[in-house]
N, C-alpha and C. Protein backbone atom coordinates (compact mmCIF):
# COMPACT_ATOMS: atom_id res chain seq x y z
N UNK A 1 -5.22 6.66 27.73
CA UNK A 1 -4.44 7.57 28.54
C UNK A 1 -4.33 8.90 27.81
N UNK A 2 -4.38 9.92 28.25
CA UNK A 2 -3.95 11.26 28.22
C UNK A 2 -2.57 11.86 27.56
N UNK A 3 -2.61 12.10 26.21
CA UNK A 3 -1.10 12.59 26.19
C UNK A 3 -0.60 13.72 27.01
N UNK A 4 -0.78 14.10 27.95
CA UNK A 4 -0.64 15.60 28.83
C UNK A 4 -0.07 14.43 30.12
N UNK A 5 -0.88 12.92 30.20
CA UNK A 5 0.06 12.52 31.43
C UNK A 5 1.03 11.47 30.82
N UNK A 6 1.54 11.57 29.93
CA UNK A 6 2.83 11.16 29.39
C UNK A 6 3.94 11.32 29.72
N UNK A 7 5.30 11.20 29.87
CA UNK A 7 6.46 12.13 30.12
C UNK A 7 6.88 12.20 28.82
N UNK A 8 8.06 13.20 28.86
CA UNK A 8 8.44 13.74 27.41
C UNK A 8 9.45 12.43 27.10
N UNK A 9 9.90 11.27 27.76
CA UNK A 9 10.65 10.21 27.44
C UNK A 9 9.31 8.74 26.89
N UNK A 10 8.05 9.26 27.48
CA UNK A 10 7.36 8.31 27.09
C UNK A 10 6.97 8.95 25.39
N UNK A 11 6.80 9.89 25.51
CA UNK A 11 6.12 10.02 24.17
C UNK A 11 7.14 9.67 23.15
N UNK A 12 8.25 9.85 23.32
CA UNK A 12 9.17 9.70 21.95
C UNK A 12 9.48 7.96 22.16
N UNK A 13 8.75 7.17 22.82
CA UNK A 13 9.00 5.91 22.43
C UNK A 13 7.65 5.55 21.58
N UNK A 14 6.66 6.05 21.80
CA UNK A 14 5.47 5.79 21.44
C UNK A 14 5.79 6.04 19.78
N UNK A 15 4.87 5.57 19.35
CA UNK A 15 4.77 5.71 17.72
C UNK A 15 3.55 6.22 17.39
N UNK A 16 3.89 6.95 15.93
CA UNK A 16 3.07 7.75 15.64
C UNK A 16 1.33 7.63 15.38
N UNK A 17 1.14 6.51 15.29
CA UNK A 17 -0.21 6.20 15.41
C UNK A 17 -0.85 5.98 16.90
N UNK A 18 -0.13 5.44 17.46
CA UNK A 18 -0.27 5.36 19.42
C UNK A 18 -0.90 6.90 19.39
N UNK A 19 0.69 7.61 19.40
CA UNK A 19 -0.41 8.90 19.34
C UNK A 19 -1.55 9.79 19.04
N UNK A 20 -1.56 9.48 17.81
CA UNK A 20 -2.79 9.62 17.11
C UNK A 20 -3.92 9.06 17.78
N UNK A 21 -4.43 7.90 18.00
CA UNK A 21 -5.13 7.50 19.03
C UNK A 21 -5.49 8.39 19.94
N UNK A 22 -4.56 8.41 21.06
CA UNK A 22 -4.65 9.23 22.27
C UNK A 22 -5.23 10.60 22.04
N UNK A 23 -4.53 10.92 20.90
CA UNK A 23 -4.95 12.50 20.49
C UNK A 23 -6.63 12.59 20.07
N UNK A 24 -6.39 11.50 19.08
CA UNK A 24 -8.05 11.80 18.67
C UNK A 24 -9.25 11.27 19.62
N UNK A 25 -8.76 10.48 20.73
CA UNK A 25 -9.75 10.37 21.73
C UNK A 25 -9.95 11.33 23.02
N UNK A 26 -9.00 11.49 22.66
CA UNK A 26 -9.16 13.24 23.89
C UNK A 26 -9.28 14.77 23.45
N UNK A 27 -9.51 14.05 22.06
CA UNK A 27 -10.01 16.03 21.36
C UNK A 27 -10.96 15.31 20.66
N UNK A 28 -11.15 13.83 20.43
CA UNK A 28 -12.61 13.28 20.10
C UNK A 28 -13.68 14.11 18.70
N UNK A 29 -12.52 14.27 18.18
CA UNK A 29 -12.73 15.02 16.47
C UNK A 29 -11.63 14.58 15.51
N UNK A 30 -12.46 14.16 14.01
CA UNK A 30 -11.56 13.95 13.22
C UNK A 30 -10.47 15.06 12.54
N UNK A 31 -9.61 14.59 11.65
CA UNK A 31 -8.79 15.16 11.60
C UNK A 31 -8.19 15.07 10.01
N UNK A 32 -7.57 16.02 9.42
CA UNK A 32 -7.28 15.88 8.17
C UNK A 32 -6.14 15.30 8.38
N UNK A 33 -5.15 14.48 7.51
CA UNK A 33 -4.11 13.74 7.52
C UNK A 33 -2.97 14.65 8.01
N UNK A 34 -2.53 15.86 7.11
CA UNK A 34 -1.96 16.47 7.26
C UNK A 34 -1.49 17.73 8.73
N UNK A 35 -2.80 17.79 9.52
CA UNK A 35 -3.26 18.35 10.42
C UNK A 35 -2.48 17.59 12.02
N UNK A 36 -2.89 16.35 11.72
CA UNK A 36 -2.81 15.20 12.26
C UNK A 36 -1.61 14.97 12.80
N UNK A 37 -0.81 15.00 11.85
CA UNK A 37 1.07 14.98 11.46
C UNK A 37 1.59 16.22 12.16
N UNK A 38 1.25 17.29 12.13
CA UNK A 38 1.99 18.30 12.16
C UNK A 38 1.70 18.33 13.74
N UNK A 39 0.35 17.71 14.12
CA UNK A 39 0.42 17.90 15.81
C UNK A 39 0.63 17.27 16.53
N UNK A 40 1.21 15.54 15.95
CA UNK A 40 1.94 14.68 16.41
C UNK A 40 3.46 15.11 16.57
N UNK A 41 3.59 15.68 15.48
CA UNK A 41 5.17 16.08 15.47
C UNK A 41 5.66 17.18 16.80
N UNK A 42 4.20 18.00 16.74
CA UNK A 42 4.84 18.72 17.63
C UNK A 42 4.77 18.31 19.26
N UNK A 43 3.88 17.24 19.36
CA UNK A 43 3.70 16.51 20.66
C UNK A 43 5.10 15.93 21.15
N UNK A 44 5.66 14.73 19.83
CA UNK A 44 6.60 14.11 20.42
C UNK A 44 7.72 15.03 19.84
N UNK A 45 8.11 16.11 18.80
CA UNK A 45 9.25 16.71 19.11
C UNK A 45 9.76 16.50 18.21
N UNK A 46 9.07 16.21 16.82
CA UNK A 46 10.36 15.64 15.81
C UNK A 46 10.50 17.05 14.86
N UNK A 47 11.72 16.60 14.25
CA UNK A 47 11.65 17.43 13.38
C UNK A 47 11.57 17.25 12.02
N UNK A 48 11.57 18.05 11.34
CA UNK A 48 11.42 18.24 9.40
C UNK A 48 11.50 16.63 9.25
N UNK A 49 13.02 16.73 9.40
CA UNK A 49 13.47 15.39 8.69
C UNK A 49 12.99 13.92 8.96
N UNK A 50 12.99 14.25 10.43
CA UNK A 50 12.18 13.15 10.94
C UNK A 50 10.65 13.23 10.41
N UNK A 51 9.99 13.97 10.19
CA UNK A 51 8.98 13.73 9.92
C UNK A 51 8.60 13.68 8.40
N UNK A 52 9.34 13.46 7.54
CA UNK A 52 9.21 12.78 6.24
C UNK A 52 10.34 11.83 6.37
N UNK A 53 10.72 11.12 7.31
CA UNK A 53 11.24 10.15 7.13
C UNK A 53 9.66 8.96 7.41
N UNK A 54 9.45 9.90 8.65
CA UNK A 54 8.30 8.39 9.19
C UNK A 54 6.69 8.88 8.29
N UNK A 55 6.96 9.56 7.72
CA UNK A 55 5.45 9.97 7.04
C UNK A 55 4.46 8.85 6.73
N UNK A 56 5.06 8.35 5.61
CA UNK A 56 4.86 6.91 4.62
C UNK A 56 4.50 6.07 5.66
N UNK A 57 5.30 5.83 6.34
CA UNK A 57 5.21 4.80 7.49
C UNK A 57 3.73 4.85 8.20
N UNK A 58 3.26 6.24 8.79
CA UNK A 58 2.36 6.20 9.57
C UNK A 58 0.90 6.03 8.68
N UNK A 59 1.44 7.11 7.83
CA UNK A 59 -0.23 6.70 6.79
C UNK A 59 -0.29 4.81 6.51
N UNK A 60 0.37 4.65 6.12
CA UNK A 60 0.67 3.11 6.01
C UNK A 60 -0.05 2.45 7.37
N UNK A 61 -0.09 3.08 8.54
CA UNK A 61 -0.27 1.84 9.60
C UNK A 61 -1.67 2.52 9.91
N UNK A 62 -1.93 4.03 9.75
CA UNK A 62 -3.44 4.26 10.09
C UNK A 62 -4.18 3.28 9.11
N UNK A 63 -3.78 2.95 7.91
CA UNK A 63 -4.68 2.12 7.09
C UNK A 63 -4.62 0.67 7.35
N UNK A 64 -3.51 0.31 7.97
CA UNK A 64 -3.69 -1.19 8.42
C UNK A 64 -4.40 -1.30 9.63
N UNK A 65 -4.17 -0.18 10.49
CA UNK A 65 -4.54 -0.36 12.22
C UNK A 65 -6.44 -0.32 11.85
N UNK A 66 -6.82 -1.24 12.46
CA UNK A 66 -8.29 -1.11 12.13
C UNK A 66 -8.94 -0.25 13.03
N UNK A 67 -8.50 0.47 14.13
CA UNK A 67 -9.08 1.46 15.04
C UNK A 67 -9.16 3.21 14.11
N UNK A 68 -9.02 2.72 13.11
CA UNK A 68 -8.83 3.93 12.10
C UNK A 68 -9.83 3.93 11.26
N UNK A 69 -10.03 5.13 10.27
CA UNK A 69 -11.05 5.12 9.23
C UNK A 69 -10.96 6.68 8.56
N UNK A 70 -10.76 6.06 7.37
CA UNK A 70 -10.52 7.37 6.49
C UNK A 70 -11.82 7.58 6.01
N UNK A 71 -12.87 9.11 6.59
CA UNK A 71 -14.09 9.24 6.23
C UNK A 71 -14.13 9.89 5.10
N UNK A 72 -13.43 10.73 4.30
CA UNK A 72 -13.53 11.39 3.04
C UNK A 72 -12.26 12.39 3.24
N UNK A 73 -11.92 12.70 1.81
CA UNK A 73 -11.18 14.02 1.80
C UNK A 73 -9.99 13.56 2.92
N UNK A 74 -9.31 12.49 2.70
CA UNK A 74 -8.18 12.55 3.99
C UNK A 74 -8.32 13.10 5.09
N UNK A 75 -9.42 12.62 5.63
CA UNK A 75 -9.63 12.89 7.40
C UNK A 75 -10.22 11.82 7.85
N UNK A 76 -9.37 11.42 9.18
CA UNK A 76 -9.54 10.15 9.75
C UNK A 76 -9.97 10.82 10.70
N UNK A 77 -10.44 9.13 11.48
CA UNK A 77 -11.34 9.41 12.87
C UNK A 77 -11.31 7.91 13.48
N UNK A 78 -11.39 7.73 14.38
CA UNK A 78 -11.79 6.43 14.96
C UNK A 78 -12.94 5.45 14.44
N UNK A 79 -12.89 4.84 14.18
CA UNK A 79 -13.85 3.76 13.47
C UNK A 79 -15.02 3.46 14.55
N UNK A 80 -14.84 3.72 16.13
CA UNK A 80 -15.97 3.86 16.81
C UNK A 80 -16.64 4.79 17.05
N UNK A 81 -16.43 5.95 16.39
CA UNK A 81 -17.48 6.99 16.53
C UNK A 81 -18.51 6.82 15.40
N UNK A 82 -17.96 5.81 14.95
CA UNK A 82 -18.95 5.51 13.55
C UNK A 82 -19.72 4.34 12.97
N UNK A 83 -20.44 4.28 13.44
CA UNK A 83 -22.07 3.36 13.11
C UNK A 83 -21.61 2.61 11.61
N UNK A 84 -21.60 1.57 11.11
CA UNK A 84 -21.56 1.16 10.30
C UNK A 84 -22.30 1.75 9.02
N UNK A 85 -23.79 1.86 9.27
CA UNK A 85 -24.70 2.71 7.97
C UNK A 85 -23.94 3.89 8.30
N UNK A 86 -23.95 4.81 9.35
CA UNK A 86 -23.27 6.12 9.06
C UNK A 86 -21.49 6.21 8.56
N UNK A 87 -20.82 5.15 8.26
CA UNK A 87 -19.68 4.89 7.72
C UNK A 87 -19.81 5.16 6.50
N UNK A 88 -20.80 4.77 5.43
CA UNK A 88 -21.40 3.84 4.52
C UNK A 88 -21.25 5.41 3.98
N UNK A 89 -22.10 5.97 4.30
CA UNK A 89 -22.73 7.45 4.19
C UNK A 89 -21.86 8.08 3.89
N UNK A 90 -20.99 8.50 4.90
CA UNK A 90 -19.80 9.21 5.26
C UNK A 90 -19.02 8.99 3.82
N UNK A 91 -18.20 8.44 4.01
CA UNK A 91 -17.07 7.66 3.20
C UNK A 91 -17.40 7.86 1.66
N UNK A 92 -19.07 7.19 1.30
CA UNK A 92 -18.92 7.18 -0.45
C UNK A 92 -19.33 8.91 -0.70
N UNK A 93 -18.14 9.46 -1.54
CA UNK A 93 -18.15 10.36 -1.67
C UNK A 93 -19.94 11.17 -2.37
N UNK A 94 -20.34 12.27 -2.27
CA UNK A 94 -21.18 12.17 -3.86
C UNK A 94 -21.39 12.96 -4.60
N UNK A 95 -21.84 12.67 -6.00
CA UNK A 95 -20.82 12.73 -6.83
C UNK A 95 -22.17 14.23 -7.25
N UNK A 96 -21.40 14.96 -7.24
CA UNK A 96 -22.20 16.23 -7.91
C UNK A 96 -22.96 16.25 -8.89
N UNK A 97 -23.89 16.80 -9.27
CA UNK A 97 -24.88 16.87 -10.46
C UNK A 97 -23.84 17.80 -11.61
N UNK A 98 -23.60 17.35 -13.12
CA UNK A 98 -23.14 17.99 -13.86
C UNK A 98 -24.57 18.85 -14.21
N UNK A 99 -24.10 20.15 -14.77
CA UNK A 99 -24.72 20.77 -15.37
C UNK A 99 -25.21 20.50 -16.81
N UNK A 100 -26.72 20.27 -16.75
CA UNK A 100 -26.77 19.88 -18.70
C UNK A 100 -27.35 20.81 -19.03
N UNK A 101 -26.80 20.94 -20.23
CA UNK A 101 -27.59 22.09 -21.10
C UNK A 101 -29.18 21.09 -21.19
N UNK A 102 -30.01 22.37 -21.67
CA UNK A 102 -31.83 21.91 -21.29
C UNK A 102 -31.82 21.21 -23.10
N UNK A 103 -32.50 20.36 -23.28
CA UNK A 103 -32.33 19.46 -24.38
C UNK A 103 -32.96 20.62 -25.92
N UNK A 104 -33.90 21.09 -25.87
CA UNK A 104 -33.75 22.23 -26.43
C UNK A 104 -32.59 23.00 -27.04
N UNK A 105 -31.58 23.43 -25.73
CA UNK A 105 -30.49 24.24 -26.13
C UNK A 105 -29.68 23.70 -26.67
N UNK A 106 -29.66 22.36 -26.66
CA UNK A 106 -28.98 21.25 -27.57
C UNK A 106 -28.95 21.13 -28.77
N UNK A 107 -30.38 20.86 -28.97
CA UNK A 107 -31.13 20.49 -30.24
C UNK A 107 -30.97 22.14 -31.19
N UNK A 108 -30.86 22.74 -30.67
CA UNK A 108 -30.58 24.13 -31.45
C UNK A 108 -29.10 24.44 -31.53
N UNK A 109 -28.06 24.23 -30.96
CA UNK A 109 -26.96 23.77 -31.17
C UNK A 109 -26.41 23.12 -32.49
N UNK A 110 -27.18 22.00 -32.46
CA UNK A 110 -26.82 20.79 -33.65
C UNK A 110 -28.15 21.16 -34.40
N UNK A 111 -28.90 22.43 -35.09
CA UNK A 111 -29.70 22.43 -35.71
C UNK A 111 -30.87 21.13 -36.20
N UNK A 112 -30.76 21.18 -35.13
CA UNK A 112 -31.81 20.03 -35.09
C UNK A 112 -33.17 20.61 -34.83
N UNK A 113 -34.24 20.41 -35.59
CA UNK A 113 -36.03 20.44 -34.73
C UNK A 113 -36.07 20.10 -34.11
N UNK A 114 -36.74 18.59 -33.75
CA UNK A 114 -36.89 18.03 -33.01
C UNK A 114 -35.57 16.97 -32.54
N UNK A 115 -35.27 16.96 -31.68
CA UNK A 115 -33.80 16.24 -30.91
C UNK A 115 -34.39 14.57 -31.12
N UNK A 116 -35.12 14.36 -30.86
CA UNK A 116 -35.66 13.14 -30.78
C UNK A 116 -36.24 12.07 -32.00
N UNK A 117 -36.44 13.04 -32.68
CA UNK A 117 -37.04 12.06 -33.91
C UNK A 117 -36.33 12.46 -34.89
N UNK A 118 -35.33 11.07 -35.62
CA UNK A 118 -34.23 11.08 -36.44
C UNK A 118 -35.21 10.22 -37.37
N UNK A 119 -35.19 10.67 -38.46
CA UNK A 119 -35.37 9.97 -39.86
C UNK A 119 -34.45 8.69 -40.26
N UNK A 120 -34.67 7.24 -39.81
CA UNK A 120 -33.35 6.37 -40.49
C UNK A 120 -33.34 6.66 -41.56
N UNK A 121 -34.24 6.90 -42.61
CA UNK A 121 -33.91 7.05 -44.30
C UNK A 121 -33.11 7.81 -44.87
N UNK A 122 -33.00 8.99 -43.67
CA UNK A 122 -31.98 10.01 -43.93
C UNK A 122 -30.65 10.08 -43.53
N UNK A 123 -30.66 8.97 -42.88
CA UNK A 123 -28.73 8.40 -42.89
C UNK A 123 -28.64 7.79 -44.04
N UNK A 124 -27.33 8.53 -44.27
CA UNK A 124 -27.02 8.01 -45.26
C UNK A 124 -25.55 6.87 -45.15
N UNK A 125 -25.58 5.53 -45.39
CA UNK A 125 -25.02 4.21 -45.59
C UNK A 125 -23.57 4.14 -46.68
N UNK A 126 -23.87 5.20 -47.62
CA UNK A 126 -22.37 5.10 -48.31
C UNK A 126 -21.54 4.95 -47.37
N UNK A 127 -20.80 5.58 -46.51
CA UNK A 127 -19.77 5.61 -45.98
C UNK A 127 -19.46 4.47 -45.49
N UNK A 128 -20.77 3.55 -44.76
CA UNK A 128 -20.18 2.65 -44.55
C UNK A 128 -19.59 1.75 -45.35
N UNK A 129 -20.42 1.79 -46.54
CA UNK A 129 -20.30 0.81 -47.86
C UNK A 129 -19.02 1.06 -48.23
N UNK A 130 -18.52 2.34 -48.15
CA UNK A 130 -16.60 2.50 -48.80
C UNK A 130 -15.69 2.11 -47.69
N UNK A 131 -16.09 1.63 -46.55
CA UNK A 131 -15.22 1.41 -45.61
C UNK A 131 -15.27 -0.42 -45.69
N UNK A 132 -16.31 -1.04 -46.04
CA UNK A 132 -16.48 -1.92 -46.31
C UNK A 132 -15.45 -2.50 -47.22
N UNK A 133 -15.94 -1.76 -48.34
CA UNK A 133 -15.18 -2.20 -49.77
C UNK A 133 -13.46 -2.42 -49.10
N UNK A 134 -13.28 -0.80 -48.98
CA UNK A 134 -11.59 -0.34 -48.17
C UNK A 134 -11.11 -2.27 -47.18
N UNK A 135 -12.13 -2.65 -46.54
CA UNK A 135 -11.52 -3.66 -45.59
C UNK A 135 -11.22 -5.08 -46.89
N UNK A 136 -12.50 -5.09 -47.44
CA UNK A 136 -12.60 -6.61 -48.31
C UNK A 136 -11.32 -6.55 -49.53
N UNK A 137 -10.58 -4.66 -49.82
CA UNK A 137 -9.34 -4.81 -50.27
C UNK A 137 -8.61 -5.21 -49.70
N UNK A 138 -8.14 -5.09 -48.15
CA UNK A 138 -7.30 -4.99 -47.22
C UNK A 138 -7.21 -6.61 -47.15
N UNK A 139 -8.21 -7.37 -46.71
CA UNK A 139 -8.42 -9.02 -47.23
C UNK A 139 -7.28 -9.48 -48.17
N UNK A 140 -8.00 -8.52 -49.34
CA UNK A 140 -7.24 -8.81 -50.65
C UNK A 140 -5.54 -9.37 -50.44
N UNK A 141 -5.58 -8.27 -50.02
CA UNK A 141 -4.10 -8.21 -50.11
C UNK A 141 -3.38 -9.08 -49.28
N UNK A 142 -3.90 -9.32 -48.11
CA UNK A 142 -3.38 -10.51 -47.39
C UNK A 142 -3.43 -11.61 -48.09
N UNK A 143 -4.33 -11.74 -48.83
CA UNK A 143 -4.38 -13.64 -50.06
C UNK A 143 -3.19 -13.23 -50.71
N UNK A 144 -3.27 -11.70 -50.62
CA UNK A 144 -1.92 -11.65 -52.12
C UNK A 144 -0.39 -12.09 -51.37
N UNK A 145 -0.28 -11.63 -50.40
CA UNK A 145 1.02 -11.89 -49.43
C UNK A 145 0.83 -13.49 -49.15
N UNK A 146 -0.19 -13.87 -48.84
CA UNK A 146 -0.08 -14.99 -48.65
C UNK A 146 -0.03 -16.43 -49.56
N UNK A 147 0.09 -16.12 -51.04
CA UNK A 147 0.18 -16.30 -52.32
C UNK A 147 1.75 -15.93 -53.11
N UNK A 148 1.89 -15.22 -52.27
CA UNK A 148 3.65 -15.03 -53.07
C UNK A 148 4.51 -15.97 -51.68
N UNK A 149 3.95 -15.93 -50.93
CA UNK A 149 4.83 -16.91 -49.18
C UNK A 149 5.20 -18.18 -50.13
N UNK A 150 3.93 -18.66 -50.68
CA UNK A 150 3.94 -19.85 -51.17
C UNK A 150 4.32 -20.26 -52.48
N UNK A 151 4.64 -19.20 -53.16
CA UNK A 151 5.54 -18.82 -54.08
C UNK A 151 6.69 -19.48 -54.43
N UNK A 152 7.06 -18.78 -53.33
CA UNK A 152 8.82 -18.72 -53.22
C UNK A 152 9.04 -19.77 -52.33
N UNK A 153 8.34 -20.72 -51.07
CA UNK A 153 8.65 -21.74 -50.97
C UNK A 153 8.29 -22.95 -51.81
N UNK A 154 7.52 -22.50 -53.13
CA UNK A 154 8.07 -23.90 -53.99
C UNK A 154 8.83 -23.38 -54.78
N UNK A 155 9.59 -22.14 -55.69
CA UNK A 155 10.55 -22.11 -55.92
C UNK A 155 12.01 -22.96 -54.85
N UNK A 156 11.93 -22.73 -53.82
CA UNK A 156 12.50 -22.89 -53.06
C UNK A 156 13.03 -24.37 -53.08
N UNK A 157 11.91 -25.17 -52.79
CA UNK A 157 11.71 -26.80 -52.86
C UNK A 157 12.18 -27.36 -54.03
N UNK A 158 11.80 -26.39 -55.30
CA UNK A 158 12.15 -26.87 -56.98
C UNK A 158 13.57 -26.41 -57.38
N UNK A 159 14.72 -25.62 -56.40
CA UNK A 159 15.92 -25.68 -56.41
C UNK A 159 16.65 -26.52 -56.17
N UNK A 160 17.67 -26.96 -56.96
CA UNK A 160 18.47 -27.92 -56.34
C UNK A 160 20.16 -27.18 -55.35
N UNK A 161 20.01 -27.61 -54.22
CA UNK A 161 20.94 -26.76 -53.69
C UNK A 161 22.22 -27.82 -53.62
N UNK A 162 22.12 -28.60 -53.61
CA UNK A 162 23.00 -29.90 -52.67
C UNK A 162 24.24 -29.71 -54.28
N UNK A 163 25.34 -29.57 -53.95
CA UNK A 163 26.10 -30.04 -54.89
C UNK A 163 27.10 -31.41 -54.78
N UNK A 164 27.31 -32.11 -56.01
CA UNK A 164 28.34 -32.97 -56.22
C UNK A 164 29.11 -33.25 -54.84
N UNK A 165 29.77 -34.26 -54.26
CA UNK A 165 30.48 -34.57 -53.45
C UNK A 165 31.85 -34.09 -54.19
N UNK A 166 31.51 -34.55 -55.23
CA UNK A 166 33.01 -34.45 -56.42
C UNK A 166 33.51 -33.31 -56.36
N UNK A 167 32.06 -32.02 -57.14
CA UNK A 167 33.00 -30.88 -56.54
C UNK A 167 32.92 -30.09 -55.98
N UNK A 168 32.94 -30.80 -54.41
CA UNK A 168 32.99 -29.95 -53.03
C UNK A 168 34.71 -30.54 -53.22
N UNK A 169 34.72 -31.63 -53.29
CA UNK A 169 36.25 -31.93 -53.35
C UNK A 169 37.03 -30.85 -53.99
N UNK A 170 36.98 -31.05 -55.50
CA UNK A 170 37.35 -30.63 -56.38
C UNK A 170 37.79 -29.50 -55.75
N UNK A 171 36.62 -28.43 -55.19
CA UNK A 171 36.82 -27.24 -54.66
C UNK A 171 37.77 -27.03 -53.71
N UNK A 172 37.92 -27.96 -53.01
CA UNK A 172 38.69 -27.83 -51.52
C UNK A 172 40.06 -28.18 -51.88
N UNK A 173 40.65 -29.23 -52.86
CA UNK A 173 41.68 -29.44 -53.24
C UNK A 173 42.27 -27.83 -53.96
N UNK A 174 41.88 -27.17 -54.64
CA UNK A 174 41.95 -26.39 -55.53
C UNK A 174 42.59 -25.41 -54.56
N UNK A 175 41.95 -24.83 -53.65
CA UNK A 175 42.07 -23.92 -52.70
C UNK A 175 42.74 -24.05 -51.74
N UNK A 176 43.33 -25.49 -51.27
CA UNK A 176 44.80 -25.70 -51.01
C UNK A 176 45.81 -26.16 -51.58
N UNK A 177 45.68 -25.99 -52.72
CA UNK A 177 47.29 -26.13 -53.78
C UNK A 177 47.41 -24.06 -53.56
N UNK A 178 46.16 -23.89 -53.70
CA UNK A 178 46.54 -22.13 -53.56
C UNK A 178 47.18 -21.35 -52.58
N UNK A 179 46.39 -22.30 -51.42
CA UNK A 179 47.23 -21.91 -49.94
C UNK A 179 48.82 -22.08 -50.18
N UNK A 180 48.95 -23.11 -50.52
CA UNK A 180 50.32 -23.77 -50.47
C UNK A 180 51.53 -23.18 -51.57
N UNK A 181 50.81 -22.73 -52.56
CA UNK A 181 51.68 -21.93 -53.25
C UNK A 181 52.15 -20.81 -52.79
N UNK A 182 50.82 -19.72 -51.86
CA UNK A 182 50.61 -18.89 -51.12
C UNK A 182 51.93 -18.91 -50.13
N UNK A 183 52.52 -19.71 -49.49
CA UNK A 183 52.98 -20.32 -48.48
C UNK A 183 54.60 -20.05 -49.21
N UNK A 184 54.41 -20.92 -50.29
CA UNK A 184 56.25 -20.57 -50.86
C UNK A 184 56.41 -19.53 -51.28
């Protein structure tokens, strides 16, 4: 149907994708998201507020409603004006050619002759060899932490902690004759 044979009580029951529909099949061109909104709004009449209240909402249902299709760059269109391979097309964006410098302008860059032919003999391996060493210390030191752990739990084991029954007594008697003196 026609939004022009609508009444102005039908359109404000309709929802914002209904419209959308109608709209894009009778101007039968896609549409940027934003574009979209602003001429729904002004169809059914809403205002500001209303229309970032239901914003969220509608993008939300063009992407569920399957009569929809976001072809690139936030512009939808009806999913039947569009051929499956020409969907395909449409949709994956592509992706621009970066600019490379010409391998030459490279290779003269990083003073290089030839870009391509690296000498292995002329890397030189120390560095790795001190980073090496640096880790097999780092090792080290974990045996060493893990050598004092075990340390101190047989110190630990070779303490005697437990005292006398006698004088835990002893103790407890002592410390209430003190209370009790405390007291008079």
């Amino acid at each position: 149907m026609n939004i022009s044979q609508y009444s102005k009580e039908q359109l404000k029951e309709l929802s914002m994708v209904e419209v959308a529909y109608d709209l894009m099949t009778e101007k039968k061109q896609p549409y940027l998201f934003k574009d979209l909104v602003k001429e729904i709004s002004q169809i059914i009449g809403l205002t500001q507020s209303q229309v970032e209240d239901k914003i969220s909402q509608f993008y939300t249902d063009l992407n569920i409603d399957g009569r929809y299709i976001c072809v690139g760059e936030n512009t939808w269109g009806l999913r039947s004006w569009y051929p499956y391979e020409q969907i395909e097309e449409e949709v994956v964006p592509v992706a621009k050619p970066k600019k490379k410098k010409a391998k030459k302008a490279v290779a003269e860059d990083l003073e290089i002759d030839d870009f391509d032919e690296v000498d292995e003999e002329e890397l030189e391996y120390d560095d790795i060899e001190e980073y090496e060493d640096d880790t097999d210390d780092d090792l080290d030191d974990d045996d060493d932490l893990d050598d004092d752990a075990e340390e101190i739990d047989e110190v630990i084991e070779d303490e005697e902690f437990d005292l006398e029954e006698e004088e835990l007594e002893e103790d407890l008697d002592e410390d209430l004759e003190e209370e009790e003196e405390e007291d008079l």
